[in-house]
C-alpha atoms as a PDB file:
ATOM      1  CA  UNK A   1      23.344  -1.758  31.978  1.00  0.00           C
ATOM      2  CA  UNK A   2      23.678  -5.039  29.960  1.00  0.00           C
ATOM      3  CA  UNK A   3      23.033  -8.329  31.926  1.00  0.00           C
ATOM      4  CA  UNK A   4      25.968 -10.324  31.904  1.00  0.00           C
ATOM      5  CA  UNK A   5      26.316 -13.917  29.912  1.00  0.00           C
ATOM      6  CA  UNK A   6      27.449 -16.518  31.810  1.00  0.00           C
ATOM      7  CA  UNK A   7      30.626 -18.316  30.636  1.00  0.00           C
ATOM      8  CA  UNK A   8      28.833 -20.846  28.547  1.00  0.00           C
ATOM      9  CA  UNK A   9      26.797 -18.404  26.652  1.00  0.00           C
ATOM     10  CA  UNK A  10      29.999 -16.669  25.655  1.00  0.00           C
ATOM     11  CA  UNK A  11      31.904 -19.953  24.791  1.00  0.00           C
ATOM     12  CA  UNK A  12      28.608 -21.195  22.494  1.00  0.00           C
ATOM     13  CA  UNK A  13      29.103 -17.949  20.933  1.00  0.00           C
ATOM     14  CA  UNK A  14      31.951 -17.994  19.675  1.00  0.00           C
ATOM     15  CA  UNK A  15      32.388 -21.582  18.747  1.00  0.00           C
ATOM     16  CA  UNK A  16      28.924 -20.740  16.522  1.00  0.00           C
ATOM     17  CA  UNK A  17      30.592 -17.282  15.022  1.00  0.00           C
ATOM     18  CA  UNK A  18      33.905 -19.024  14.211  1.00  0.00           C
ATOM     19  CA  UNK A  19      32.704 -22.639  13.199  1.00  0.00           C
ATOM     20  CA  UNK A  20      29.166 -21.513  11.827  1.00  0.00           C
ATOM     21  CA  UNK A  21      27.131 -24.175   9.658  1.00  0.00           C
ATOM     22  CA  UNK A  22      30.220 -25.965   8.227  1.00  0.00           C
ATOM     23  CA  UNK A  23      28.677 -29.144   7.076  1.00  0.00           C
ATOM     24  CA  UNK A  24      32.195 -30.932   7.331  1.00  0.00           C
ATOM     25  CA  UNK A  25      32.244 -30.207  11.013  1.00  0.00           C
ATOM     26  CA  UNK A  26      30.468 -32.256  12.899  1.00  0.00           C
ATOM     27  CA  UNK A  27      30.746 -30.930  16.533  1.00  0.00           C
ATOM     28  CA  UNK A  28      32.576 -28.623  18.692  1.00  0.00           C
ATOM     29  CA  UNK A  29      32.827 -28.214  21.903  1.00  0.00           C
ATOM     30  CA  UNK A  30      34.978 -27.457  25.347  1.00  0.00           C
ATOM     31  CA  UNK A  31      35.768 -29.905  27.657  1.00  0.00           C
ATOM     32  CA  UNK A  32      37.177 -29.050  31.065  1.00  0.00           C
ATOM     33  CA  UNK A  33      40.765 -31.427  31.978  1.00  0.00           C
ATOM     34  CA  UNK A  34      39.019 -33.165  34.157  1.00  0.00           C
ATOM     35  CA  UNK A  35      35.936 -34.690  31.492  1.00  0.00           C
ATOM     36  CA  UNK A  36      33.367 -32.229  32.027  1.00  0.00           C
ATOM     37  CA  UNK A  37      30.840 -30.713  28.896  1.00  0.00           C
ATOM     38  CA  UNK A  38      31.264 -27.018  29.034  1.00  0.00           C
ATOM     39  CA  UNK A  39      30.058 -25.380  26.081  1.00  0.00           C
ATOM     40  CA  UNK A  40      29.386 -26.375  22.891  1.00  0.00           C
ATOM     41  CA  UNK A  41      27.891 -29.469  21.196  1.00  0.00           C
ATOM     42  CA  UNK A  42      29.074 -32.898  21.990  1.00  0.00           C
ATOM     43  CA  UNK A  43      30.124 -35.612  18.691  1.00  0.00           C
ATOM     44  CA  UNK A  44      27.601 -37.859  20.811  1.00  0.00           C
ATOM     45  CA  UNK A  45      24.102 -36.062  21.801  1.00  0.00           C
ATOM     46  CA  UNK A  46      23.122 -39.549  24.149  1.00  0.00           C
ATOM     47  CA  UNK A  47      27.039 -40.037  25.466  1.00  0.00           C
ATOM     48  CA  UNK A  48      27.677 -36.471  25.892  1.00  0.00           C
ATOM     49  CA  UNK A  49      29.643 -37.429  28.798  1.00  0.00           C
ATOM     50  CA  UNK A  50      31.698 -40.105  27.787  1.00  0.00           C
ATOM     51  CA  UNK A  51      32.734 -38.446  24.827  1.00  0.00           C
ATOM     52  CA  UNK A  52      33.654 -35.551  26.650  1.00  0.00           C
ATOM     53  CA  UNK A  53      35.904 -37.654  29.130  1.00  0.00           C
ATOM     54  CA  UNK A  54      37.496 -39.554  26.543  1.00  0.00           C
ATOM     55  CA  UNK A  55      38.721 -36.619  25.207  1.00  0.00           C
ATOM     56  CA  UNK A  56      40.277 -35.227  28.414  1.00  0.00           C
ATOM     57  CA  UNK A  57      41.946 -38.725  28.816  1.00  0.00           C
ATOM     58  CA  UNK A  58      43.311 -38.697  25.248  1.00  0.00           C
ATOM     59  CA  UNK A  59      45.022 -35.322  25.930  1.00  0.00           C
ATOM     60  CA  UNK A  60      45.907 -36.199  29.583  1.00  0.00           C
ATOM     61  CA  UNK A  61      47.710 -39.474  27.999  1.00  0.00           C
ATOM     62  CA  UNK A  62      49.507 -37.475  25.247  1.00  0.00           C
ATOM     63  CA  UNK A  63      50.502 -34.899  28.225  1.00  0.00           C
ATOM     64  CA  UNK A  64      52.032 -37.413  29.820  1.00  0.00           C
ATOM     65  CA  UNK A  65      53.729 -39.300  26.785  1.00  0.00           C
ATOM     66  CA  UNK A  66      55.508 -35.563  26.489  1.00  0.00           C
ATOM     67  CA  UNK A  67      56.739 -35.365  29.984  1.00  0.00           C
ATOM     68  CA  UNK A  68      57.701 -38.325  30.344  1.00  0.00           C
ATOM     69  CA  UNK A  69      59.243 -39.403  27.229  1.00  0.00           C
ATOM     70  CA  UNK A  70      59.226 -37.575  24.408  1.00  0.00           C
ATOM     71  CA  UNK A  71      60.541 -33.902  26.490  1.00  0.00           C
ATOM     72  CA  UNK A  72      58.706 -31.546  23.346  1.00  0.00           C
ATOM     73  CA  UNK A  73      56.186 -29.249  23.775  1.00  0.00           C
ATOM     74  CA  UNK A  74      52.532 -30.640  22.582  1.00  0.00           C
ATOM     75  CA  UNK A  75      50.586 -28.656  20.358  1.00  0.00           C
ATOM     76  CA  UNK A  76      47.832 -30.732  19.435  1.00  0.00           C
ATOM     77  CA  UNK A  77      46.134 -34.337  19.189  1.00  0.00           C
ATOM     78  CA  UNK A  78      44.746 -35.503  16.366  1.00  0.00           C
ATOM     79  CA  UNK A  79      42.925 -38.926  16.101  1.00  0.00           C
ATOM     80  CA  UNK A  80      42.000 -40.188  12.847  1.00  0.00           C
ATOM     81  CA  UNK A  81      38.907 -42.531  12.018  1.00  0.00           C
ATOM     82  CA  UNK A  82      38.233 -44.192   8.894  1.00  0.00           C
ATOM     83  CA  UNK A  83      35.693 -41.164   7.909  1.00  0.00           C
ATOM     84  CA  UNK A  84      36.380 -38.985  10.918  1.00  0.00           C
ATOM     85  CA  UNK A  85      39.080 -36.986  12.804  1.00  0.00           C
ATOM     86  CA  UNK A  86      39.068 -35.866  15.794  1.00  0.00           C
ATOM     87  CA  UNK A  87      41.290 -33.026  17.224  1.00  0.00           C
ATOM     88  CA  UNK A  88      41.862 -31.393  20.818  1.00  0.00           C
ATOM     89  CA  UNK A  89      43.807 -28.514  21.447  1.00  0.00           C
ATOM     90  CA  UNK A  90      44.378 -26.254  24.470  1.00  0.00           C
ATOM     91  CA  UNK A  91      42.201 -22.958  25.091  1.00  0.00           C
ATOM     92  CA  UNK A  92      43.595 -22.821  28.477  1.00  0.00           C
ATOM     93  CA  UNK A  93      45.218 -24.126  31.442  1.00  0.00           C
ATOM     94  CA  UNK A  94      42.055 -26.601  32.678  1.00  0.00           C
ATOM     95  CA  UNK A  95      40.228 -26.271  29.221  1.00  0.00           C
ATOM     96  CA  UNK A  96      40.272 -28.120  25.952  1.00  0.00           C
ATOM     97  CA  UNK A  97      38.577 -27.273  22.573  1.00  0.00           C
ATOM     98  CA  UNK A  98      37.554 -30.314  20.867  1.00  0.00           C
ATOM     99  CA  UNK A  99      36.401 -30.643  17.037  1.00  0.00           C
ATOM    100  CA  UNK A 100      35.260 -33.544  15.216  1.00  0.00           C
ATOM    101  CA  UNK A 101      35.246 -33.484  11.699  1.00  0.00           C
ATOM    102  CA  UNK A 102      34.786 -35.370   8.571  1.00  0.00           C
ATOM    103  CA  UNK A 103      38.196 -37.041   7.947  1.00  0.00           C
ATOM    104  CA  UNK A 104      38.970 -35.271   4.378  1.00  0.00           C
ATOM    105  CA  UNK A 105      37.844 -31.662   6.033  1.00  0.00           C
ATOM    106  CA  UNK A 106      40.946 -29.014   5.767  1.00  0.00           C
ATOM    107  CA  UNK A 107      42.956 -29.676   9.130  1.00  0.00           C
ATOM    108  CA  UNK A 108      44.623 -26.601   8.880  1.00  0.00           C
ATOM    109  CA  UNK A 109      41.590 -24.399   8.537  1.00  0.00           C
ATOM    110  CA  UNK A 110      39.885 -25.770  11.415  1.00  0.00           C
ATOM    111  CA  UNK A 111      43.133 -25.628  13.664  1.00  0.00           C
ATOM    112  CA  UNK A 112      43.083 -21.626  12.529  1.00  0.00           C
ATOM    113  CA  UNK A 113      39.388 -21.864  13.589  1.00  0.00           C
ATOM    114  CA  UNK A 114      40.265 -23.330  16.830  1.00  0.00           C
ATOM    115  CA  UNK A 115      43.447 -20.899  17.546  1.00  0.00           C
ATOM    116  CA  UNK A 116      40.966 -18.172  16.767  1.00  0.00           C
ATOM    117  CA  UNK A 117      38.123 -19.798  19.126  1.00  0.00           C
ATOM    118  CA  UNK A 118      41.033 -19.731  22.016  1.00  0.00           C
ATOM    119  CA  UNK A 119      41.916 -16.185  21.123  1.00  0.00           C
ATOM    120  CA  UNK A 120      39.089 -14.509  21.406  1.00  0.00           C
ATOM    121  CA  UNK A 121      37.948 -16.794  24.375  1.00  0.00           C
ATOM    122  CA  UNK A 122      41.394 -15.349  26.401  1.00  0.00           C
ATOM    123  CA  UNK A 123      39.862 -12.341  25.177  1.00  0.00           C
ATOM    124  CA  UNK A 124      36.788 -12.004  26.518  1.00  0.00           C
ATOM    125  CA  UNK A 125      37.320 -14.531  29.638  1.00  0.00           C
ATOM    126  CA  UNK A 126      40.157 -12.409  30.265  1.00  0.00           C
ATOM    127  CA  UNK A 127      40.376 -14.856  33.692  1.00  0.00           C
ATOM    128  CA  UNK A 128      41.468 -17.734  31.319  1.00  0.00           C
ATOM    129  CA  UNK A 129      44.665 -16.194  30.379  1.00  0.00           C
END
């Protein structure tokens, strides 16, 4: 019998098989709704934290910009810096999937990256579905 991985170890997993070495990419990682790290590696290694919360509060705000006034469905955020982007999207109902990237990288390729990172997490966390 196979020891189990604990949800982390599955999460880092696949954000490494998906995202691999890509130079262009500069982090990924999940962040619960409510701010927390859960897998994955932060944009900031000493405000881990922060970074993680501000990117739960970025989505939360957009959320609410949707409900409350714009009445369409979000699909993702996207934040551009003058050599960065950042984007957050969805993997489940209390989970985000946050990637930072160089600003020129391919959006589109890394949003397939991501859909496929929230795929296969549904998949094998069949509890996040």
């Amino acid at each position: 019998m196979q020891p189990s991985k604990s949800v982390e170890a599955v999460l880092d997993e696949i954000i490494s098989e998906e995202f691999g070495t890509d130079q262009r990419i500069k982090s990924v990682s999940i962040v619960s709704k409510t701010g927390l790290l859960i897998a994955g590696r932060s944009a900031s290694d000493v405000r881990a934290e922060t970074f993680s919360a501000m990117s739960a509060i970025m989505f939360s705000a957009a959320e609410t910009t949707r409900k409350d006034i714009i009445k369409d469905d979000l699909e993702k955020v996207v934040v551009f810096f003058k050599s960065s982007m950042v984007i957050i999207v969805e993997l489940s109902a209390s989970l985000l999937i946050v990637a930072v990237a160089e600003r020129d990288a391919d959006q589109e390729n890394i949003l397939q990256r991501m859909e496929s990172v929230v795929d296969r997490s549904k998949t094998e966390l069949t509890w996040l579905k």
